[in-house]
PDB file of N, CA and C in Angstrom:
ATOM      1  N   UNK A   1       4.588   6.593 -33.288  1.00  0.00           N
ATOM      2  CA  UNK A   1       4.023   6.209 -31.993  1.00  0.00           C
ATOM      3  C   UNK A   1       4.954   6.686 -30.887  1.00  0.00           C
ATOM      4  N   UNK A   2       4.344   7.261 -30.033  1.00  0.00           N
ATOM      5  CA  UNK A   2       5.484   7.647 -28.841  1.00  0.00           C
ATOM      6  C   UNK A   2       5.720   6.873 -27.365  1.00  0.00           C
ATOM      7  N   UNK A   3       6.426   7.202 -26.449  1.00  0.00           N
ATOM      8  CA  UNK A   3       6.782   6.364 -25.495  1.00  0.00           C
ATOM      9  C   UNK A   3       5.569   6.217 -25.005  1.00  0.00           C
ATOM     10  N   UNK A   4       5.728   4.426 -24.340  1.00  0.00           N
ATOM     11  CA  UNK A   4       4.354   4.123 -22.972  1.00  0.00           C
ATOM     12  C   UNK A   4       4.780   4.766 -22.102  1.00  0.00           C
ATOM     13  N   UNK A   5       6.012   5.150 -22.397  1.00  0.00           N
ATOM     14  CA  UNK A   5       6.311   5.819 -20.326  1.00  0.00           C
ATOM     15  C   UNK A   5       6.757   7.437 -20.158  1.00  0.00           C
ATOM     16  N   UNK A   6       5.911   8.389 -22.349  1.00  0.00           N
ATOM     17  CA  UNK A   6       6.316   9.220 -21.895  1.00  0.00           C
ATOM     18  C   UNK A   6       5.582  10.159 -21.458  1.00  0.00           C
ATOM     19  N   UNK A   7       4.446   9.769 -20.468  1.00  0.00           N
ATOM     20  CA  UNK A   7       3.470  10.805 -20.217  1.00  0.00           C
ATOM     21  C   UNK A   7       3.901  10.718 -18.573  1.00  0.00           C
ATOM     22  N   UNK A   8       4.467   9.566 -17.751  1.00  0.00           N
ATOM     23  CA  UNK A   8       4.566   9.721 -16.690  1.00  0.00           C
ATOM     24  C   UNK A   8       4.724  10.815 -16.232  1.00  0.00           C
ATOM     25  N   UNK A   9       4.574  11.071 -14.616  1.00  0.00           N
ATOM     26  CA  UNK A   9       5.229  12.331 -13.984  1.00  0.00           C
ATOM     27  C   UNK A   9       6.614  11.886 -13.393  1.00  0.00           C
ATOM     28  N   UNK A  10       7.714  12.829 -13.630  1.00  0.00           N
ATOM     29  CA  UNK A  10       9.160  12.831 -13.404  1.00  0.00           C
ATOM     30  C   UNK A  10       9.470  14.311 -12.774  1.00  0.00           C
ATOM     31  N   UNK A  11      10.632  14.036 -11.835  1.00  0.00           N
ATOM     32  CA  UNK A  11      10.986  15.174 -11.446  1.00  0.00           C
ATOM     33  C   UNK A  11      11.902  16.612 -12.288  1.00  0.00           C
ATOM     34  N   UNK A  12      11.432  16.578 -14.028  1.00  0.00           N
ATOM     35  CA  UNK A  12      11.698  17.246 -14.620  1.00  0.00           C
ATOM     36  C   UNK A  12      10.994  18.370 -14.599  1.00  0.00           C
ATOM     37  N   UNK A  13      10.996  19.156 -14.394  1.00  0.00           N
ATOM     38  CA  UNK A  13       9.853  20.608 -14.460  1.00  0.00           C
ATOM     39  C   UNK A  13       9.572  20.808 -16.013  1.00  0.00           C
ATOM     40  N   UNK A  14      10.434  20.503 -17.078  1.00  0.00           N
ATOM     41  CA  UNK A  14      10.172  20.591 -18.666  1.00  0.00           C
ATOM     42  C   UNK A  14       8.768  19.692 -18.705  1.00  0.00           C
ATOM     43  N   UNK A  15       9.017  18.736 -18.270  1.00  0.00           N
ATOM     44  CA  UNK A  15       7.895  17.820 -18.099  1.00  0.00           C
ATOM     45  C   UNK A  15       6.185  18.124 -18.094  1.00  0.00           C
ATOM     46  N   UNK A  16       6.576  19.771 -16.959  1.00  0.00           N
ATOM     47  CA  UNK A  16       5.371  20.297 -16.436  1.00  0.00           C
ATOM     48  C   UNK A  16       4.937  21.516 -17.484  1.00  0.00           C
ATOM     49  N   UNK A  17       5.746  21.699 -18.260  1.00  0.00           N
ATOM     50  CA  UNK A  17       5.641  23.511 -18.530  1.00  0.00           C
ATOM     51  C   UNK A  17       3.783  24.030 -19.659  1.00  0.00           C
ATOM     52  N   UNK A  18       3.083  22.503 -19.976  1.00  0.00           N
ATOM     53  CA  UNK A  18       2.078  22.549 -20.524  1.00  0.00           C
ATOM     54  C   UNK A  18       1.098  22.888 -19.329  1.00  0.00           C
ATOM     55  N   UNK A  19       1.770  22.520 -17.934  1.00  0.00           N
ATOM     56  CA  UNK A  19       0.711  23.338 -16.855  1.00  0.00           C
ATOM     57  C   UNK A  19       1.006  25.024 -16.358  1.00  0.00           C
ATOM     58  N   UNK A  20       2.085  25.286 -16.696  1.00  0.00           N
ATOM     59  CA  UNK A  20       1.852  26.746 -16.342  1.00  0.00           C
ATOM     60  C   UNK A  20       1.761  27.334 -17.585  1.00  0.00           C
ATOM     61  N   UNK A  21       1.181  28.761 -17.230  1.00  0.00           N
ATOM     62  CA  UNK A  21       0.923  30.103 -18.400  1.00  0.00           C
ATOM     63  C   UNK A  21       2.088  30.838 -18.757  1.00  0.00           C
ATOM     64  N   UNK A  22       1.663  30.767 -19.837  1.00  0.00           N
ATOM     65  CA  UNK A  22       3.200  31.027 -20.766  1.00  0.00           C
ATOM     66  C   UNK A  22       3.253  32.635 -20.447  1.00  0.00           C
ATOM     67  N   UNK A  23       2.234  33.344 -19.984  1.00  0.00           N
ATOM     68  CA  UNK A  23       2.182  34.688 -19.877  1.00  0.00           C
ATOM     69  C   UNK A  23       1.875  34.849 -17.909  1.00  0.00           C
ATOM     70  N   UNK A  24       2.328  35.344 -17.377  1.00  0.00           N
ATOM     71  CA  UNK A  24       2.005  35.406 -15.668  1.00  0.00           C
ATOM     72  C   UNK A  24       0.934  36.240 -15.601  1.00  0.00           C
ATOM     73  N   UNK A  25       0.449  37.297 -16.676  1.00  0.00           N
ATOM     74  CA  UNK A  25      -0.629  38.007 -16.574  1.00  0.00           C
ATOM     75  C   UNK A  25      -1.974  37.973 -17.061  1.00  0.00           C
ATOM     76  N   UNK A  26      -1.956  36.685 -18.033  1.00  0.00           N
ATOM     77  CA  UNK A  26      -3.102  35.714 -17.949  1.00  0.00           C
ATOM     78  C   UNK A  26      -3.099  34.481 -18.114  1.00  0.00           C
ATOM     79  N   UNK A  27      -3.168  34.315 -17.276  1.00  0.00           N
ATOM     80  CA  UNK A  27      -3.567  32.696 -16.360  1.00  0.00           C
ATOM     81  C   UNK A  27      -4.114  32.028 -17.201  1.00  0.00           C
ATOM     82  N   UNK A  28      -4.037  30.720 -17.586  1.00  0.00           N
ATOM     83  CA  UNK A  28      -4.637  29.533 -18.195  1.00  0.00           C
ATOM     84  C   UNK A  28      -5.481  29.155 -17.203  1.00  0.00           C
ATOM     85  N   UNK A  29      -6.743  28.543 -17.510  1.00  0.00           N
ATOM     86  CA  UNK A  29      -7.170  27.789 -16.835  1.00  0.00           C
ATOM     87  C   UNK A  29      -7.369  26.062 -17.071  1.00  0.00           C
ATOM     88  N   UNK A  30      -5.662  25.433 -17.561  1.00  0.00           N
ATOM     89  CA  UNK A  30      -5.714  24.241 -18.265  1.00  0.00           C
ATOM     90  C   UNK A  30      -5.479  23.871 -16.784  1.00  0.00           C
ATOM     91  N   UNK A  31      -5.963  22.213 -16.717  1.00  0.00           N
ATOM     92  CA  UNK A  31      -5.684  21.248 -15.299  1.00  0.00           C
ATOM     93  C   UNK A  31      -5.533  19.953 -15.772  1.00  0.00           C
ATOM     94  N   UNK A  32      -4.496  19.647 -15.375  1.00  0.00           N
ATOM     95  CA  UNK A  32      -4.033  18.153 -15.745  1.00  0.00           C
ATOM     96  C   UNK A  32      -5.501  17.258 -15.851  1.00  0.00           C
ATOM     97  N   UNK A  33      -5.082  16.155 -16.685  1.00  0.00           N
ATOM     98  CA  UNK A  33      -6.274  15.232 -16.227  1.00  0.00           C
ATOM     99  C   UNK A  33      -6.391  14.645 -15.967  1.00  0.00           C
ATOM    100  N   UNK A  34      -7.539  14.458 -15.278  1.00  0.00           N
ATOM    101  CA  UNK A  34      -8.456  13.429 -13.786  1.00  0.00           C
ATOM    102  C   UNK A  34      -9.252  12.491 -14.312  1.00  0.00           C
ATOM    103  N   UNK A  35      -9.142  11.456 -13.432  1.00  0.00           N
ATOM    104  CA  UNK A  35      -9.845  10.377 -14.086  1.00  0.00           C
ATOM    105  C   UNK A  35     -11.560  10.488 -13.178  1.00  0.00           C
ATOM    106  N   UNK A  36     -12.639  10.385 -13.905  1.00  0.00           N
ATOM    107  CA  UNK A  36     -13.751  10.548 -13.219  1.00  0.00           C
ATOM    108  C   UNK A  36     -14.681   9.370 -13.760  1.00  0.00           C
ATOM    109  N   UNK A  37     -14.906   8.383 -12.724  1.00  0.00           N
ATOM    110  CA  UNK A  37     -15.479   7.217 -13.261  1.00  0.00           C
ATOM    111  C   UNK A  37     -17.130   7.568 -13.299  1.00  0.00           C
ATOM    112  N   UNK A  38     -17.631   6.789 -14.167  1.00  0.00           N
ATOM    113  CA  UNK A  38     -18.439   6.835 -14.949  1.00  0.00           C
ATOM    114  C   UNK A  38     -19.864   6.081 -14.119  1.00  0.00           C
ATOM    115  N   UNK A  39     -19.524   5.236 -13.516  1.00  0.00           N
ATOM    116  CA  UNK A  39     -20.236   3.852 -12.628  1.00  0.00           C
ATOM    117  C   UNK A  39     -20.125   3.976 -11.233  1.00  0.00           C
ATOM    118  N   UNK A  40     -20.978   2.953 -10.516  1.00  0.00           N
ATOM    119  CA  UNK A  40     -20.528   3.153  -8.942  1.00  0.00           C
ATOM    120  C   UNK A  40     -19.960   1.888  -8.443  1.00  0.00           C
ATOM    121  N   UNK A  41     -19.382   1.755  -8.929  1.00  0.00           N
ATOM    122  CA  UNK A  41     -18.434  -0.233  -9.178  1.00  0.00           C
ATOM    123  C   UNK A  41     -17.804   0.478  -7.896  1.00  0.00           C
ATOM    124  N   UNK A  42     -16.852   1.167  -7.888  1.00  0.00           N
ATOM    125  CA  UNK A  42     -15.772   1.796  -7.007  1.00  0.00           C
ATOM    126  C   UNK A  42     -16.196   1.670  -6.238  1.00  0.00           C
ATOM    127  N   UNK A  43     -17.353   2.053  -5.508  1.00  0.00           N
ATOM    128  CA  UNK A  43     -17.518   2.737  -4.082  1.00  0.00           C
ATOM    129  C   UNK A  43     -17.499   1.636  -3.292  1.00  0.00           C
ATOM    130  N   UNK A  44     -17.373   1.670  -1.766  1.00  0.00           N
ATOM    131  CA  UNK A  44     -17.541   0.495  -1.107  1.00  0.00           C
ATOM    132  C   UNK A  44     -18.738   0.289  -0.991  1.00  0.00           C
ATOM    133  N   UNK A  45     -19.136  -0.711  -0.141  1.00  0.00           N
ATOM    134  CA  UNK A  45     -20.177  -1.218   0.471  1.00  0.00           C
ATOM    135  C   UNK A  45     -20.626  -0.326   1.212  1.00  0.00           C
ATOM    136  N   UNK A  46     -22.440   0.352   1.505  1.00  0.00           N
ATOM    137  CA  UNK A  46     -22.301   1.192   2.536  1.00  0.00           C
ATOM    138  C   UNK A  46     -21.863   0.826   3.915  1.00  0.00           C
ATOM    139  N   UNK A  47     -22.105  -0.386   4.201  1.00  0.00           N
ATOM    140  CA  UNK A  47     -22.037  -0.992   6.028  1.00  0.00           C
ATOM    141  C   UNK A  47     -20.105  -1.535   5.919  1.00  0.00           C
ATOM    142  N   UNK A  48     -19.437  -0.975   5.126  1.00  0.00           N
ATOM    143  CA  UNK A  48     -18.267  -1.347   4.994  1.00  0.00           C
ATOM    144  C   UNK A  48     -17.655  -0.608   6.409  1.00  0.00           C
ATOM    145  N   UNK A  49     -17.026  -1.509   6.872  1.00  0.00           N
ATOM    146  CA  UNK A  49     -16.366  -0.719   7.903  1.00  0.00           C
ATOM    147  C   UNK A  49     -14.643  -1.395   8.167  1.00  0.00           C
ATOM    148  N   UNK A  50     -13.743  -0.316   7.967  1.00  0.00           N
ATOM    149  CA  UNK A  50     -12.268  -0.464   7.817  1.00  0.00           C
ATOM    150  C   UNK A  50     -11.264  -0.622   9.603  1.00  0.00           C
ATOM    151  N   UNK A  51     -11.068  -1.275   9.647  1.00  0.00           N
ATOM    152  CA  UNK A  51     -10.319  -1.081  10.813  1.00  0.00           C
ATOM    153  C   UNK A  51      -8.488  -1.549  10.928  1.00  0.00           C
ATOM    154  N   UNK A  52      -7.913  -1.613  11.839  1.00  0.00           N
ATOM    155  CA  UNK A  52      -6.356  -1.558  12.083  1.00  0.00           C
ATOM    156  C   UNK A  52      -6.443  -2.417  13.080  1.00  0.00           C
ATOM    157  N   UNK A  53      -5.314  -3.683  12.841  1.00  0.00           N
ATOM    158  CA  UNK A  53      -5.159  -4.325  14.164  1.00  0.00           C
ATOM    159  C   UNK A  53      -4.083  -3.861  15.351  1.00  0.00           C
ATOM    160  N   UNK A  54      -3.927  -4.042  15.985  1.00  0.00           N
ATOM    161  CA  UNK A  54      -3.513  -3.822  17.204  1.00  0.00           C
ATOM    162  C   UNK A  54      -1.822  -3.500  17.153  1.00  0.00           C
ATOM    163  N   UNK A  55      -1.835  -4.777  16.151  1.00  0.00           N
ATOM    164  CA  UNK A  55      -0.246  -4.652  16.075  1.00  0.00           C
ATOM    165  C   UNK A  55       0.209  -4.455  15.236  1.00  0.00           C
ATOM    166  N   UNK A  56       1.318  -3.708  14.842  1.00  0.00           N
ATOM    167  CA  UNK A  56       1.796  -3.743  13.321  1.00  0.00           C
ATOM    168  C   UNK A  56       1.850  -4.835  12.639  1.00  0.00           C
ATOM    169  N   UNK A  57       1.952  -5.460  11.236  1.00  0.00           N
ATOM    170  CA  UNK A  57       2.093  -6.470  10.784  1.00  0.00           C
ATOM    171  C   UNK A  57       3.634  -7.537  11.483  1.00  0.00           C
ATOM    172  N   UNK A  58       4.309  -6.657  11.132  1.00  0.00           N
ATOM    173  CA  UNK A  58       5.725  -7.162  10.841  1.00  0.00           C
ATOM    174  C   UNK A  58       5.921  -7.272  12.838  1.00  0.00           C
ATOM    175  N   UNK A  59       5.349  -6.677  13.913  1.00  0.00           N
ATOM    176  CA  UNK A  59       5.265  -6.738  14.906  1.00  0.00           C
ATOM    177  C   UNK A  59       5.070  -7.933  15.318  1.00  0.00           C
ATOM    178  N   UNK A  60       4.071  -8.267  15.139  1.00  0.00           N
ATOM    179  CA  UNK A  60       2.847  -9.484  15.199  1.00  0.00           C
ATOM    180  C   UNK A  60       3.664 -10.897  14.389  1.00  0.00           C
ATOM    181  N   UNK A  61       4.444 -10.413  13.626  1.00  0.00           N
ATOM    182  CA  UNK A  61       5.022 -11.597  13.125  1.00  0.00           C
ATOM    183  C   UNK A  61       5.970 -12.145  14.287  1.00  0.00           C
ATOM    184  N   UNK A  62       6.992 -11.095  14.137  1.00  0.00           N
ATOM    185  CA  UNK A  62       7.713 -11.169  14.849  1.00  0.00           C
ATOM    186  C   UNK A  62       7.503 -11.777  16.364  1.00  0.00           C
ATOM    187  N   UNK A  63       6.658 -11.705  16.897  1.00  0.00           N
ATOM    188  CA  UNK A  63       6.102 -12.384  18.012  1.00  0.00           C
ATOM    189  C   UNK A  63       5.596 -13.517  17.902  1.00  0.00           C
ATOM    190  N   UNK A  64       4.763 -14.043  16.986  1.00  0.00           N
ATOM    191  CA  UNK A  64       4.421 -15.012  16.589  1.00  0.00           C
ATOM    192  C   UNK A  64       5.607 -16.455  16.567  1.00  0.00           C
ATOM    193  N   UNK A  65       6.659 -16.126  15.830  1.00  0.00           N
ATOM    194  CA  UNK A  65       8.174 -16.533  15.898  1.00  0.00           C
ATOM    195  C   UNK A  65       8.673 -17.139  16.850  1.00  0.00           C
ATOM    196  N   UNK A  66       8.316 -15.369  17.955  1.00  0.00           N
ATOM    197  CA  UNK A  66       8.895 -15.995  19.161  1.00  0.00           C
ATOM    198  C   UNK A  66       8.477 -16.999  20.046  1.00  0.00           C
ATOM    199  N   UNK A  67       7.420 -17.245  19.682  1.00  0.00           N
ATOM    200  CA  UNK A  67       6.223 -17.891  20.393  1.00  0.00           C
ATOM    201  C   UNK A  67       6.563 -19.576  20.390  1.00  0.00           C
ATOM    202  N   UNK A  68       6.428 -19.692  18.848  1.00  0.00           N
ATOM    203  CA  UNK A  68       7.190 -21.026  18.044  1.00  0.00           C
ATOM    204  C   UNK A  68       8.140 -21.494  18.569  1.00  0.00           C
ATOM    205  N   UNK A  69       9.477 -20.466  19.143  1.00  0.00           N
ATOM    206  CA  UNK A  69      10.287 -21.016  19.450  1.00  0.00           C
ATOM    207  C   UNK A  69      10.514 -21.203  20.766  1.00  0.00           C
ATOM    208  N   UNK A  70       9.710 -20.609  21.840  1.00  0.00           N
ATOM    209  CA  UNK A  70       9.272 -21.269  22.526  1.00  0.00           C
ATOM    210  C   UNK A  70       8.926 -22.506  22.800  1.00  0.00           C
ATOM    211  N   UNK A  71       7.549 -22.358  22.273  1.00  0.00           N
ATOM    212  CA  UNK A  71       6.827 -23.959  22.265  1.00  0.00           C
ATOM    213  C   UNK A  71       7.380 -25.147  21.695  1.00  0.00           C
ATOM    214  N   UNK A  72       8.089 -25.058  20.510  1.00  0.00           N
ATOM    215  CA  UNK A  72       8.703 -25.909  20.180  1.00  0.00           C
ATOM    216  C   UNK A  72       9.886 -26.706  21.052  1.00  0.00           C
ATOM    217  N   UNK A  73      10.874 -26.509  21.759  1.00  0.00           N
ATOM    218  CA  UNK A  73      11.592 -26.835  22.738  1.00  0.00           C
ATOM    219  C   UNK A  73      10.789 -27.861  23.862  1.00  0.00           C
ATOM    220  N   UNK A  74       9.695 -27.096  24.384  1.00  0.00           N
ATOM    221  CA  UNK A  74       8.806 -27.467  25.461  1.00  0.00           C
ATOM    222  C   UNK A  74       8.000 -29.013  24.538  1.00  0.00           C
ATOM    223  N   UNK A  75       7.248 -28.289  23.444  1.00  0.00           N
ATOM    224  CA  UNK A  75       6.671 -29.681  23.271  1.00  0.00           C
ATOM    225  C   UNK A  75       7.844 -31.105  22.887  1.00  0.00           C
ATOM    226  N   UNK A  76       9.037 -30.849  22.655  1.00  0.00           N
ATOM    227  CA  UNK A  76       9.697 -31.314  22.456  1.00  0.00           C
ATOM    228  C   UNK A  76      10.742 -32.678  23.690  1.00  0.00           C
ATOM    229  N   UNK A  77      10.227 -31.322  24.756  1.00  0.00           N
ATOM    230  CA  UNK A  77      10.425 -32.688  26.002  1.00  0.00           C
ATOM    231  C   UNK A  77       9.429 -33.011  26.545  1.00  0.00           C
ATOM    232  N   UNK A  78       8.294 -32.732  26.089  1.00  0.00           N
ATOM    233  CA  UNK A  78       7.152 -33.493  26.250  1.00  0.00           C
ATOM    234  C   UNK A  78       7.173 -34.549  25.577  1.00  0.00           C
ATOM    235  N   UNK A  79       7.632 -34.903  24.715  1.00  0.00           N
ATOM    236  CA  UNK A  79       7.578 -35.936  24.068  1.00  0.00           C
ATOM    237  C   UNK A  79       8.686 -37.152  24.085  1.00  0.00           C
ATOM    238  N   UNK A  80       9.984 -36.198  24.601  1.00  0.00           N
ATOM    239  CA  UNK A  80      11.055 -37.288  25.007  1.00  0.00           C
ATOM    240  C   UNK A  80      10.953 -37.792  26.213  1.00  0.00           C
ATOM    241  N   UNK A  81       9.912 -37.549  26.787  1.00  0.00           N
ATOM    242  CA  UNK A  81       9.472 -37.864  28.722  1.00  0.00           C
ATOM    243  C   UNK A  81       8.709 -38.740  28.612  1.00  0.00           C
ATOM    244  N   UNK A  82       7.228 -38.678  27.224  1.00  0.00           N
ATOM    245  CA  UNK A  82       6.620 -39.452  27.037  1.00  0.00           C
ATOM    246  C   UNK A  82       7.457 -40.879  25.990  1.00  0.00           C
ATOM    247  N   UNK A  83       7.896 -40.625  25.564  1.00  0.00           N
ATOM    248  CA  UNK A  83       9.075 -41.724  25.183  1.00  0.00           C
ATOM    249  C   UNK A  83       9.803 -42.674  25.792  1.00  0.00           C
ATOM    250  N   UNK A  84      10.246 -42.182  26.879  1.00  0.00           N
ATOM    251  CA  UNK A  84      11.046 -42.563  28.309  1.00  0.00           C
ATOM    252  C   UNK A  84       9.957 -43.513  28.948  1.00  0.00           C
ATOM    253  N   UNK A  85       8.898 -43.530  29.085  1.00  0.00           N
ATOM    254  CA  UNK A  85       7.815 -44.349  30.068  1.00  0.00           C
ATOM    255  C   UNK A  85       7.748 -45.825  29.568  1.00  0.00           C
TER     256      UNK A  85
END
């Protein structure tokens, strides 16, 4: 039985040499192989529609944060004022 991991692709060129022609003056016409599904499970939805928000993720966090720490302070003497009465 041989390796699970020895078909990966690696930056060995030995790796590759079943894709080029052992002769330069006639060409193989071998091509790695492709996976071609069988079903239409894959495809999206037709009315699927993909979009991007505004902000980067890690942007948007980051602001979010800041926001918190904001508000937090503020609601915080809101509440020691309402305490005080």
């Amino acid at each position: 039985m041989g390796s699970l991991l020895g078909d990966w692709p690696s930056y060995d060129p030995h790796n590759f040499s079943q894709l080029r022609p052992s002769d330069p003056s006639n060409p193989s016409k071998m091509s790695p192989a492709t996976y071609h599904p069988t079903h239409n499970r894959t495809f999206p939805p037709p009315d699927q529609v993909i979009t991007t928000g505004g902000k980067n993720i890690l942007l948007r966090n980051f602001y979010e944060r800041a926001e918190e720490k904001l508000v937090t302070p503020i609601l915080d003497a809101v509440e020691t004022k309402e305490s005080c009465l």
